[in-house]
C-alpha atoms as a PDB file:
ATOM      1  CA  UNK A   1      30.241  70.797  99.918  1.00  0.00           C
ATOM      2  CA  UNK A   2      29.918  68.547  96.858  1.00  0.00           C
ATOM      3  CA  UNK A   3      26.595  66.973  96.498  1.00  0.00           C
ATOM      4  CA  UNK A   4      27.888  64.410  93.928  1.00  0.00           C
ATOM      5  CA  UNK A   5      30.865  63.012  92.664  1.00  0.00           C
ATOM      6  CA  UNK A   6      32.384  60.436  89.654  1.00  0.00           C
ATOM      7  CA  UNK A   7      34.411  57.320  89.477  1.00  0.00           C
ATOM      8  CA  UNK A   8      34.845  56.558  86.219  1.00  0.00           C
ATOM      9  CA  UNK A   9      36.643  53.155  86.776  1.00  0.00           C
ATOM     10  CA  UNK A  10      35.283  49.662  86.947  1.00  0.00           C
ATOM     11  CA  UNK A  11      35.643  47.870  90.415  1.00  0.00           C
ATOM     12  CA  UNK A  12      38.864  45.636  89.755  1.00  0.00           C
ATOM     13  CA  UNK A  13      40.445  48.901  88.082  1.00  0.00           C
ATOM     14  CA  UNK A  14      40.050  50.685  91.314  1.00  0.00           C
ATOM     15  CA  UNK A  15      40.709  47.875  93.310  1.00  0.00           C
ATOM     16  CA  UNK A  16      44.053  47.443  91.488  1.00  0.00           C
ATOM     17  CA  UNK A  17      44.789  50.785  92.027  1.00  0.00           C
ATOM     18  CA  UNK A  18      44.642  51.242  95.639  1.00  0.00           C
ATOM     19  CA  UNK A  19      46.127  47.467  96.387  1.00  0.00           C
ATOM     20  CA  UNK A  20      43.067  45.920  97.427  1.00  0.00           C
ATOM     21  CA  UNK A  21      40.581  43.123  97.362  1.00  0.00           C
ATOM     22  CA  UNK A  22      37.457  43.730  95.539  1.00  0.00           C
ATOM     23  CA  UNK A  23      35.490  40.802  96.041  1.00  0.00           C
ATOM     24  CA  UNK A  24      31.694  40.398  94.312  1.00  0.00           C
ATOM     25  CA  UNK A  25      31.945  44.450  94.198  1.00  0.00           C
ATOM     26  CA  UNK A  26      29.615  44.776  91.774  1.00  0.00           C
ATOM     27  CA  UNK A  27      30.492  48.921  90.576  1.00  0.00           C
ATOM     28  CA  UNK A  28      30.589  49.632  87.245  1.00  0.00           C
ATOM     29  CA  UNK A  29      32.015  53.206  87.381  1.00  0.00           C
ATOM     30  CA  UNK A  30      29.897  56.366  87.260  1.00  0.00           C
ATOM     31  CA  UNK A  31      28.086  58.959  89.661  1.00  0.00           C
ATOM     32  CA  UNK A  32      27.726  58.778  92.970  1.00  0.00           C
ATOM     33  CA  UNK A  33      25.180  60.589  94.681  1.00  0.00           C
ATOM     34  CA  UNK A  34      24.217  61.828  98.112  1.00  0.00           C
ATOM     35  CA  UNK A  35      22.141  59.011  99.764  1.00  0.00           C
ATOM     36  CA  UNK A  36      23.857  56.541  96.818  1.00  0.00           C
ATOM     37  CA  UNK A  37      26.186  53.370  96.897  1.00  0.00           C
ATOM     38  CA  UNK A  38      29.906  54.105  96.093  1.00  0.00           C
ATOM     39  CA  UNK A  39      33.193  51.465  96.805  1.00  0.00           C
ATOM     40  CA  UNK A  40      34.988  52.428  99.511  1.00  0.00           C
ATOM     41  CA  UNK A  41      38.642  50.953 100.518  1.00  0.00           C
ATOM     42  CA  UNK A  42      38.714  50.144 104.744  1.00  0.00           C
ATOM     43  CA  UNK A  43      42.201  48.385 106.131  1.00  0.00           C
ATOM     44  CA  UNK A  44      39.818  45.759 106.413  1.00  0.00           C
ATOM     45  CA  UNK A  45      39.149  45.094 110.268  1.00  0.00           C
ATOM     46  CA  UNK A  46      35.121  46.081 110.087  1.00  0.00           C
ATOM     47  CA  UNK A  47      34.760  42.230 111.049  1.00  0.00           C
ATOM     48  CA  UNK A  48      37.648  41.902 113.614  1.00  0.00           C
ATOM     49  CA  UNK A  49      37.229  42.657 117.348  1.00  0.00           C
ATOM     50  CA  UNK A  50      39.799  42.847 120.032  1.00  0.00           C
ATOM     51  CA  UNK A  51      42.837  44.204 120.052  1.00  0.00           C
ATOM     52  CA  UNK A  52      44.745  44.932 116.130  1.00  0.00           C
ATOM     53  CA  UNK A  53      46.798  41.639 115.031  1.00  0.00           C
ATOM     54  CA  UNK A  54      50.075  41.676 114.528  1.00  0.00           C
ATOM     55  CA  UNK A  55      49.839  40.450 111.146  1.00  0.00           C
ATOM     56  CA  UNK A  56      48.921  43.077 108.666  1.00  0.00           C
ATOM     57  CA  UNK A  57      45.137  42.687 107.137  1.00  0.00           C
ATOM     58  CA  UNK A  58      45.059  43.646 103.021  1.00  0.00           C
ATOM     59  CA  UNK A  59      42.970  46.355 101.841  1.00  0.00           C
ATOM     60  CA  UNK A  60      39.197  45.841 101.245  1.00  0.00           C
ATOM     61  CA  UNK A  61      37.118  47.659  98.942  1.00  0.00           C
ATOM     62  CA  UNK A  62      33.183  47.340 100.079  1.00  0.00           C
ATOM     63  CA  UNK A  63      30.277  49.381  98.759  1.00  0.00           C
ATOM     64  CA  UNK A  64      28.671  51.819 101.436  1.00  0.00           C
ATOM     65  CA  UNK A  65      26.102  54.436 101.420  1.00  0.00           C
ATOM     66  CA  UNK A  66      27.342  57.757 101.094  1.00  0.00           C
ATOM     67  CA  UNK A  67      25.679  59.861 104.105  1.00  0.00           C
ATOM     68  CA  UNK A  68      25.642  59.220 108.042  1.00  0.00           C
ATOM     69  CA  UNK A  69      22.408  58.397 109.613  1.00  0.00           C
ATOM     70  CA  UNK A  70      22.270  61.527 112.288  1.00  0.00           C
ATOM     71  CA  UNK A  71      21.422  61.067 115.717  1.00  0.00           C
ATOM     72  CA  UNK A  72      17.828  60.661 116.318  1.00  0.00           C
ATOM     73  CA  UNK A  73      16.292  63.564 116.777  1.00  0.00           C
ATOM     74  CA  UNK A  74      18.411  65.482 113.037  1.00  0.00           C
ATOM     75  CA  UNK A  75      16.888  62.516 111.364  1.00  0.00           C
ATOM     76  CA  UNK A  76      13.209  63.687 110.198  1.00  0.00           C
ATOM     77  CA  UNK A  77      14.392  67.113 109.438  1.00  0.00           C
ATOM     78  CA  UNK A  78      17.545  65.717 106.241  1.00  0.00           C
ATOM     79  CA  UNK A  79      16.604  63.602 103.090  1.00  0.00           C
ATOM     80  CA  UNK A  80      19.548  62.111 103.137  1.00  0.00           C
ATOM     81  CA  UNK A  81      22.800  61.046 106.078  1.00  0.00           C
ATOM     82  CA  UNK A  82      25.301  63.380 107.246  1.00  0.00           C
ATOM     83  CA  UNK A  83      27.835  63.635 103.797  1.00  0.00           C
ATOM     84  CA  UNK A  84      30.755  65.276 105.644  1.00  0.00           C
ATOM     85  CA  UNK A  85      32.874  65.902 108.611  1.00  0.00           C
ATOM     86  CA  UNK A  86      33.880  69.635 109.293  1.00  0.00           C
ATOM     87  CA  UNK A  87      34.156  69.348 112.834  1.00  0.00           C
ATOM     88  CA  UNK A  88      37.204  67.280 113.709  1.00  0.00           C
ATOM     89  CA  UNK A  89      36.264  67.431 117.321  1.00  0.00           C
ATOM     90  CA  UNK A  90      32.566  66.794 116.997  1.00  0.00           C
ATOM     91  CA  UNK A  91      31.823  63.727 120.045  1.00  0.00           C
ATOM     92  CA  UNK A  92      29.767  62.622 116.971  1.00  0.00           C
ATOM     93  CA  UNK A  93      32.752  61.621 114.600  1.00  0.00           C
ATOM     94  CA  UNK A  94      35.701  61.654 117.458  1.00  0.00           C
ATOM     95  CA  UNK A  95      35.457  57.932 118.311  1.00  0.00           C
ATOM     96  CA  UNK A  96      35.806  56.827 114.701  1.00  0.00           C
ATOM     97  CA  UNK A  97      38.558  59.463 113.402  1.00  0.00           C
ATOM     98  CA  UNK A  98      40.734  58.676 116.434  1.00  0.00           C
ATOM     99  CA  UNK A  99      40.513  54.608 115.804  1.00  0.00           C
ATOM    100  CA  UNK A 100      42.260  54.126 112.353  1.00  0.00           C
ATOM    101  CA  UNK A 101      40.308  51.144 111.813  1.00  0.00           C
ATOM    102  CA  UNK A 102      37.115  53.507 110.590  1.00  0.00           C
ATOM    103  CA  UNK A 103      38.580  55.705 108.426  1.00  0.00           C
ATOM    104  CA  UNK A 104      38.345  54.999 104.992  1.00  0.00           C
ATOM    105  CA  UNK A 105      39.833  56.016 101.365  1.00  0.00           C
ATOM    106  CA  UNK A 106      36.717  57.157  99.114  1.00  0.00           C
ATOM    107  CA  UNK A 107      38.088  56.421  95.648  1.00  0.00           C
ATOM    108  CA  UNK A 108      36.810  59.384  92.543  1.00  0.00           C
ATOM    109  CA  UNK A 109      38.241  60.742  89.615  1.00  0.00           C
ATOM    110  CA  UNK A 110      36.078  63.983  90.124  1.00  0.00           C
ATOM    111  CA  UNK A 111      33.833  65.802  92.145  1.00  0.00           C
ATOM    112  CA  UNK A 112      30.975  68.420  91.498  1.00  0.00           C
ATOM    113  CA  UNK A 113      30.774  71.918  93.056  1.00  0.00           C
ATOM    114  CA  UNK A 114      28.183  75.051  92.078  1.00  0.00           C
ATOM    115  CA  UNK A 115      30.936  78.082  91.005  1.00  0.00           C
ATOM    116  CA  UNK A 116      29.977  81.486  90.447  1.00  0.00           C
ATOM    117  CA  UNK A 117      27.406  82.782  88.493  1.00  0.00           C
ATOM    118  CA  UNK A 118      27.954  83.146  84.321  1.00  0.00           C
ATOM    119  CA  UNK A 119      27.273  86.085  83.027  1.00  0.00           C
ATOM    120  CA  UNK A 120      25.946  84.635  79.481  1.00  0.00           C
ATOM    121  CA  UNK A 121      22.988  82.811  81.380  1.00  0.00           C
ATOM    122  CA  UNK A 122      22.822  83.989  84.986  1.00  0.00           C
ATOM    123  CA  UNK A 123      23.169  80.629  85.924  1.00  0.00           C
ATOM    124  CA  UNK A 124      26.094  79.136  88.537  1.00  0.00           C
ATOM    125  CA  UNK A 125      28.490  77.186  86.599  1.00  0.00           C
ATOM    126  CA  UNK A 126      28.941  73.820  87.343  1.00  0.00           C
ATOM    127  CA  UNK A 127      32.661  72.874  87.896  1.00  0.00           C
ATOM    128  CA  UNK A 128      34.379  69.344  87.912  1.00  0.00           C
ATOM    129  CA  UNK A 129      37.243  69.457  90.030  1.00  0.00           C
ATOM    130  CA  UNK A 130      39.921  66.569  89.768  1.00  0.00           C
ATOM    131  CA  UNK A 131      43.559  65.803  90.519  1.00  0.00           C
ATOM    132  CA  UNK A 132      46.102  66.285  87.693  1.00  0.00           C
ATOM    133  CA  UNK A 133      48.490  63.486  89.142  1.00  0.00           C
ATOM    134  CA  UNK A 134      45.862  60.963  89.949  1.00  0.00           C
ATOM    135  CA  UNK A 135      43.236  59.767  87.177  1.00  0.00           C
ATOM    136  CA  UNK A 136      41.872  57.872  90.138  1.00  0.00           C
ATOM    137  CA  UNK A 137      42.509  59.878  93.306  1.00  0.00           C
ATOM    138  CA  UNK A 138      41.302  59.114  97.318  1.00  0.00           C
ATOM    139  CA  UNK A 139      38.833  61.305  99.389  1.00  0.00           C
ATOM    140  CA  UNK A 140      39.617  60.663 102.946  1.00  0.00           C
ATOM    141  CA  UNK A 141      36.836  59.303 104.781  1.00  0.00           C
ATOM    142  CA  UNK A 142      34.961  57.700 107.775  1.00  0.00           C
ATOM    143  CA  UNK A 143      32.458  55.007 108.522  1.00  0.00           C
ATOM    144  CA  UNK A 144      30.255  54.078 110.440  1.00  0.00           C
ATOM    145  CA  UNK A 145      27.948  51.304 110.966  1.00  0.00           C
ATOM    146  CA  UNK A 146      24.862  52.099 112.623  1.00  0.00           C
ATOM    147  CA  UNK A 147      21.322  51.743 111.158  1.00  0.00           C
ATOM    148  CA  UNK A 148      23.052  51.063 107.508  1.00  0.00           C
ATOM    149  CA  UNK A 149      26.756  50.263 106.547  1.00  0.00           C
ATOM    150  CA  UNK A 150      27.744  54.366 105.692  1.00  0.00           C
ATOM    151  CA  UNK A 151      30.381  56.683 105.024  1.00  0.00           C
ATOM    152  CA  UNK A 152      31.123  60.241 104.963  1.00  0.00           C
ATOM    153  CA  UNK A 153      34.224  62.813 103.428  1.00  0.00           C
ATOM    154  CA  UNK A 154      36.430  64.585 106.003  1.00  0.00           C
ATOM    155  CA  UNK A 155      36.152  68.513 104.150  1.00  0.00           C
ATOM    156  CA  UNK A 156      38.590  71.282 104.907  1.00  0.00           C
ATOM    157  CA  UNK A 157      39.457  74.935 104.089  1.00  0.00           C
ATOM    158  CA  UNK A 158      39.626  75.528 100.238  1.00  0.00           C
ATOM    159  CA  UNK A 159      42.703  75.940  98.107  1.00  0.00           C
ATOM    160  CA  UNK A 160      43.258  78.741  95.646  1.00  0.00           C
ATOM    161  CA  UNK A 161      40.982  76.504  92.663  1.00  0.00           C
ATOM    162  CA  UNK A 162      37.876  76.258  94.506  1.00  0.00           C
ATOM    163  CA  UNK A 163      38.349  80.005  96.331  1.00  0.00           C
ATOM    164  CA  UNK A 164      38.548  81.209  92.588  1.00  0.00           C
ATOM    165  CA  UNK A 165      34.929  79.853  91.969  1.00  0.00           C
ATOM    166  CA  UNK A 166      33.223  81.162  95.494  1.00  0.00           C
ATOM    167  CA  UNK A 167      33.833  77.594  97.758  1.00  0.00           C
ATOM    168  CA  UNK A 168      34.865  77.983 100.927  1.00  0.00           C
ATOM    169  CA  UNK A 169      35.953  74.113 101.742  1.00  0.00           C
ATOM    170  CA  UNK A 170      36.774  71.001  99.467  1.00  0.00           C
ATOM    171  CA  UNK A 171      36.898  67.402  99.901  1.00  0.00           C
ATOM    172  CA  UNK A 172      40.210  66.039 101.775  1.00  0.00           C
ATOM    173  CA  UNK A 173      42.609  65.013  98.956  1.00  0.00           C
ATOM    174  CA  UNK A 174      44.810  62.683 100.059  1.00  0.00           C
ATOM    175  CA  UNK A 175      48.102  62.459  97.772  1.00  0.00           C
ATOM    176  CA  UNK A 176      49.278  58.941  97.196  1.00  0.00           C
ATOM    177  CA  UNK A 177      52.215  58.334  99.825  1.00  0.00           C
ATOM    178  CA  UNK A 178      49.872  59.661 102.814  1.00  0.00           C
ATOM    179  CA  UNK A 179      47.070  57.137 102.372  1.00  0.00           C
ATOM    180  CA  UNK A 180      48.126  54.519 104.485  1.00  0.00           C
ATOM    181  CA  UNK A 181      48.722  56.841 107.239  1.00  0.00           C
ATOM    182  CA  UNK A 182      45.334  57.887 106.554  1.00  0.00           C
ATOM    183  CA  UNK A 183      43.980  54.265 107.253  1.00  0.00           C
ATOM    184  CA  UNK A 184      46.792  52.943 109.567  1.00  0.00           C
ATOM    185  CA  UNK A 185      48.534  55.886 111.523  1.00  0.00           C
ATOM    186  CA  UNK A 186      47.860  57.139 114.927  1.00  0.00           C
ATOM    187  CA  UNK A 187      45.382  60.285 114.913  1.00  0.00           C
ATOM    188  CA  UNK A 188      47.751  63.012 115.236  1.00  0.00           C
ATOM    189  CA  UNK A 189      49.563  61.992 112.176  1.00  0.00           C
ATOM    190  CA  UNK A 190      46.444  61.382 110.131  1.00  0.00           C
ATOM    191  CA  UNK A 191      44.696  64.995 111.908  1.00  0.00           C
ATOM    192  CA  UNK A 192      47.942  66.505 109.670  1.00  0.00           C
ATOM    193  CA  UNK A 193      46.459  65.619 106.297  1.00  0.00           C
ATOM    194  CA  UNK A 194      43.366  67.216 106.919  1.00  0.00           C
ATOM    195  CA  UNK A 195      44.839  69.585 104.308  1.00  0.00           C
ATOM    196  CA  UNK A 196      43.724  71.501 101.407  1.00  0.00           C
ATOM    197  CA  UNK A 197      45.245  69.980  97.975  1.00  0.00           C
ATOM    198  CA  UNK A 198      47.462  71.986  95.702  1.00  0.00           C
ATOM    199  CA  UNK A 199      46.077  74.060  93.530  1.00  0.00           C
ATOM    200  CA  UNK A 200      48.540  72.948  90.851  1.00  0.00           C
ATOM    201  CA  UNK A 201      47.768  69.454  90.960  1.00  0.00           C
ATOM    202  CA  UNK A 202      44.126  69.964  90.610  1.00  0.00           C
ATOM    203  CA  UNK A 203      42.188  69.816  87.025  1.00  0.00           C
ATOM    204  CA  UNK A 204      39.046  71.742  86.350  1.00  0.00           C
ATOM    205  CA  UNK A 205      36.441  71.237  83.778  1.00  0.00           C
ATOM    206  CA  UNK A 206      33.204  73.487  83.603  1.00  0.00           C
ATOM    207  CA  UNK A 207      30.094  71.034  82.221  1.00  0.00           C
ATOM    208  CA  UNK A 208      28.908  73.212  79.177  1.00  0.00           C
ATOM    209  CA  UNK A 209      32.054  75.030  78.442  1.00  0.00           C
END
């Protein structure tokens, strides 16, 4: 489960590349940590109630806090929100995955995850996993607005790079084409890309090597 992740792109870059409105976002580009706050792209209907409109709404990118404020009684015992999804059936996340209008695209060009141990220093090797095809790729997401405006990844069963360096699940990768069934479609299409990414189209960069 990565604990951090980059976007090394300003806010109109990533704006621009995802087709939407970035208002006063203020993001620089850089880390984003657990319990930090990252841009996020919505198919803008957070402030819309009632049935969907016809027309279609444009994109909005809006900065939200990375982690899910638990139910009640999990919060004392976390430092931070709930980062990720892993149960796709949880009555905690169901409601929002199966209404389009709370998923989300989380926008990175990297993310962060411990790999084995290196021999030279007996220390775990820290690896930098991107996508090849995408400088700036999407995470698929959900959000939630409870005690503070908040999102977490969807996470599923590793691919070949991350299996190589001891993970057992990776962010949701979503390649270009399938993002706007990720934020529009019904949830049986969208369930379908809860998919690992291809190995081949994934970069990896060991900090130190």
């Amino acid at each position: 489960m990565p604990m951090i992740y980059r976007l090394d792109a300003a806010a109109r870059e990533v704006a621009r590349t995802f087709g939407a409105e970035a208002g006063d976002d203020p993001w620089p580009g850089g880390p984003v940590s657990a319990g930090g706050f990252a841009p996020v792209i919505t198919m803008g209907r957070e402030f819309v109630a009632g049935p969907r409109p016809e027309k279609r709404l444009p994109r909005r990118m809006i900065p939200r806090l990375w982690g899910v404020p638990p139910p009640p009684q999990g919060w004392d015992e976390r430092r931070h929100g709930i980062l990720t999804v892993r149960n796709l059936e949880s009555p905690f996340w169901i409601g929002n995955l199966r209404n389009s209008e709370f998923r989300c695209l989380v926008p990175a060009s990297a993310f962060m995850e411990w790999g084995k141990v290196d021999p030279r220093d007996g220390k775990r090797r820290q690896c930098w996993f991107g996508a090849a095809d995408q400088p700036i790729f999407a995470m698929a997401g959900v959000w939630k607005d409870s005690e503070v405006p908040s999102f977490a990844l969807l996470t599923c069963e590793a691919n070949a790079a991350l299996r190589s360096e001891g993970r057992d699940t990776m962010p949701v990768i979503l390649p270009p084409e399938t993002q706007d069934i990720w934020l529009r479609g019904d949830w049986k299409r969208a369930a379908e890309l809860v998919a690992p990414y291809s190995s081949s189209l994934m970069k990896v960069r060991v900090a130190g090597a």
